[in-house]
Protein backbone atom coordinates (compact mmCIF):
# COMPACT_ATOMS: atom_id res chain seq x y z
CA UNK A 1 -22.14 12.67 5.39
CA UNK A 2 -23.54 9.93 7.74
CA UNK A 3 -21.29 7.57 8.68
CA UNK A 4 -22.30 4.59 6.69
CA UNK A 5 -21.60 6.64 3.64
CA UNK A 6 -18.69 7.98 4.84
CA UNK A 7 -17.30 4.25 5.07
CA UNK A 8 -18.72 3.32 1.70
CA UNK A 9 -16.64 6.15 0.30
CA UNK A 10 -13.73 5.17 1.95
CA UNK A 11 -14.05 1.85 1.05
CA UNK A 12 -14.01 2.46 -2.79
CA UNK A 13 -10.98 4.82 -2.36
CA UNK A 14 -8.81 2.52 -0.65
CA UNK A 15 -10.14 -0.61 -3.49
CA UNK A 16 -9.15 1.90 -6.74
CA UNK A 17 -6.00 2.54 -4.73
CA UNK A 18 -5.28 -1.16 -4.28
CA UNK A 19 -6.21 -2.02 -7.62
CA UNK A 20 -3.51 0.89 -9.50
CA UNK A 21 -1.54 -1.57 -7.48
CA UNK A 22 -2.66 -4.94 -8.60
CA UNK A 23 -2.51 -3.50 -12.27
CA UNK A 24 1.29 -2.90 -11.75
CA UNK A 25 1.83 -6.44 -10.70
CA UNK A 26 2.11 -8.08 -14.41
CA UNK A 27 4.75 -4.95 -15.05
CA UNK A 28 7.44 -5.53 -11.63
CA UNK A 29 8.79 -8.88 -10.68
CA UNK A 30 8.11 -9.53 -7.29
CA UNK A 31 5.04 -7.47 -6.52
CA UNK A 32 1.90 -8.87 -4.72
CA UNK A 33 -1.21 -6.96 -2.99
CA UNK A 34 -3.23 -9.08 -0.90
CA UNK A 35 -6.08 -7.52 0.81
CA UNK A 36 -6.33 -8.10 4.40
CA UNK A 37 -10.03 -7.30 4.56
CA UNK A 38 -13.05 -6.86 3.01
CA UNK A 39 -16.44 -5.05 3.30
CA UNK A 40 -19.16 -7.68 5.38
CA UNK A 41 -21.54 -7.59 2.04
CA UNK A 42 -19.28 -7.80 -0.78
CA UNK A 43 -15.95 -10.21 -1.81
CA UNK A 44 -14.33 -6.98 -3.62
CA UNK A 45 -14.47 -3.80 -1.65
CA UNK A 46 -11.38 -3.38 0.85
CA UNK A 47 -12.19 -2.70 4.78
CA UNK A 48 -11.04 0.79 5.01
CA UNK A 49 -9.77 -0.04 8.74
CA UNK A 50 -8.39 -3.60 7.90
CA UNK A 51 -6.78 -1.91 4.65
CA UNK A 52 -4.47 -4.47 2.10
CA UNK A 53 -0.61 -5.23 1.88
CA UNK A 54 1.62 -4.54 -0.90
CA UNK A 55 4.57 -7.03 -0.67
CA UNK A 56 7.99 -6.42 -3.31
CA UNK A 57 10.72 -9.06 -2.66
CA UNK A 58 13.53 -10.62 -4.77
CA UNK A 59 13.68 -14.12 -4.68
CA UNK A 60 17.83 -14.02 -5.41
CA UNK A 61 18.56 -12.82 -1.79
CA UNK A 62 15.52 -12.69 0.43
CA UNK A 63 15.04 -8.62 0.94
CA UNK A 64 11.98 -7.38 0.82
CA UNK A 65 9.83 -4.52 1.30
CA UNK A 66 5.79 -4.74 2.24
CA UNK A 67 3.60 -1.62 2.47
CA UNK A 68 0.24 -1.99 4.48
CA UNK A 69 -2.09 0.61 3.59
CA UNK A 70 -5.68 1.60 6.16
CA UNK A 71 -7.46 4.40 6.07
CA UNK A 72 -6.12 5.82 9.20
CA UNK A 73 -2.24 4.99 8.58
CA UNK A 74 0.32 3.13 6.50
CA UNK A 75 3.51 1.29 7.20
CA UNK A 76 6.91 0.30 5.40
CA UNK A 77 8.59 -2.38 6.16
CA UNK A 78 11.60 -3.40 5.49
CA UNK A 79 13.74 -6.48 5.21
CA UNK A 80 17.03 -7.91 4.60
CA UNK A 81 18.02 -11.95 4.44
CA UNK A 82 21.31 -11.02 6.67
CA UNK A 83 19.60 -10.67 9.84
CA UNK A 84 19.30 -7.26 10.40
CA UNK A 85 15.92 -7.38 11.61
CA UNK A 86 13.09 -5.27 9.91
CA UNK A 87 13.24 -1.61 9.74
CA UNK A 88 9.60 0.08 10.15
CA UNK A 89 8.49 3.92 9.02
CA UNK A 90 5.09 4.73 9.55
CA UNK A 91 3.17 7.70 7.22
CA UNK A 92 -0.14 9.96 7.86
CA UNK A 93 -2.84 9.32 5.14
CA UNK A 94 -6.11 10.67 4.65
CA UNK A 95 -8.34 8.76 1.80
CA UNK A 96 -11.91 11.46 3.13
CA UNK A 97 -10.87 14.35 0.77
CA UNK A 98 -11.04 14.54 -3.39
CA UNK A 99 -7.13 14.05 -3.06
CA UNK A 100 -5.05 11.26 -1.85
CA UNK A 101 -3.43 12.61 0.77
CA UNK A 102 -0.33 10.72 1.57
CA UNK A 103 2.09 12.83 4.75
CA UNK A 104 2.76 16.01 3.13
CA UNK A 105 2.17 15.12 -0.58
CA UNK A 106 -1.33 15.15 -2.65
CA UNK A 107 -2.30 13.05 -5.36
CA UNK A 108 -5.14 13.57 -7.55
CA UNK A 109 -5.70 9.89 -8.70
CA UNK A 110 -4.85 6.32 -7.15
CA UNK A 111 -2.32 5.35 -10.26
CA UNK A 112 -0.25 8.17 -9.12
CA UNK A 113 -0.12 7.12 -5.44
CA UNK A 114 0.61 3.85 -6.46
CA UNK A 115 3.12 4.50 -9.01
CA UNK A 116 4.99 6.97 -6.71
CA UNK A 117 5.41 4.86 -3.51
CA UNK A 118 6.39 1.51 -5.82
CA UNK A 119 9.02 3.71 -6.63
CA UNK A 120 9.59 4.36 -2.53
CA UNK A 121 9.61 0.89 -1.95
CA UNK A 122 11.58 -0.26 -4.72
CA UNK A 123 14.50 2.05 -3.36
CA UNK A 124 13.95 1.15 0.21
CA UNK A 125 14.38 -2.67 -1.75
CA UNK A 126 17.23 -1.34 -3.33
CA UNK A 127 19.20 -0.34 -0.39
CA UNK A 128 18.39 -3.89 2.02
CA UNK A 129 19.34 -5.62 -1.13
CA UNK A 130 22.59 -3.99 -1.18
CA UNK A 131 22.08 -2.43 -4.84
């Protein structure tokens, strides 16, 4: 696949990935994706090396949890309003095959990637929160 093509498809991965997210945002209190880059010719398709964030925080107490999401890597953050700094795990992902390949695990469409690691972040929320 020549390259440019290879970044097109990437591209549209990673934007039906950040959109299962944006369609869970009217469902969870708290949840925001903001795309930290886009394609040069177009206002809607995500930068597969730029990538987007997906930010969960309660207002109540000031934890919070953001999950940035590239093609080449992903990282959890995590944060508490006590001031115990941020905690950081980093994951392996590969959009470039039919699956979503996130570490070890597979997942056949975006919605399930996205409803799977809301549920990761929520309990990483969970525990800075003190729940």
């Amino acid at each position: 696949m020549p390259r440019n093509e290879e970044i097109e498809r990437l591209s549209e991965r990673m934007t039906y990935l950040a959109s299962a997210f944006r369609n869970l945002t009217d469902r969870v209190p708290g949840l925001r994706v903001d795309v930290v880059g886009y394609m040069a010719d177009s206002d809607t398709m995500v930068h597969p090396v730029a990538g987007f964030e997906i930010r969960l925080q309660r207002d109540r107490n000031g934890a919070g949890v953001s999950l940035y999401v590239s093609a080449s890597y992903a990282e959890l953050t995590r944060w508490s309003a006590v001031g115990y700094g941020a905690r950081r795990e980093r994951f392996d992902v590969d959009f470039e095959e039919e699956d979503y390949q996130w570490g070890d695990a597979a997942f056949e469409e975006p919605e399930e990637l996205a409803q799977e690691l809301l549920g990761y972040m929520q309990f990483n929320l969970d525990e800075v929160s003190g729940k």
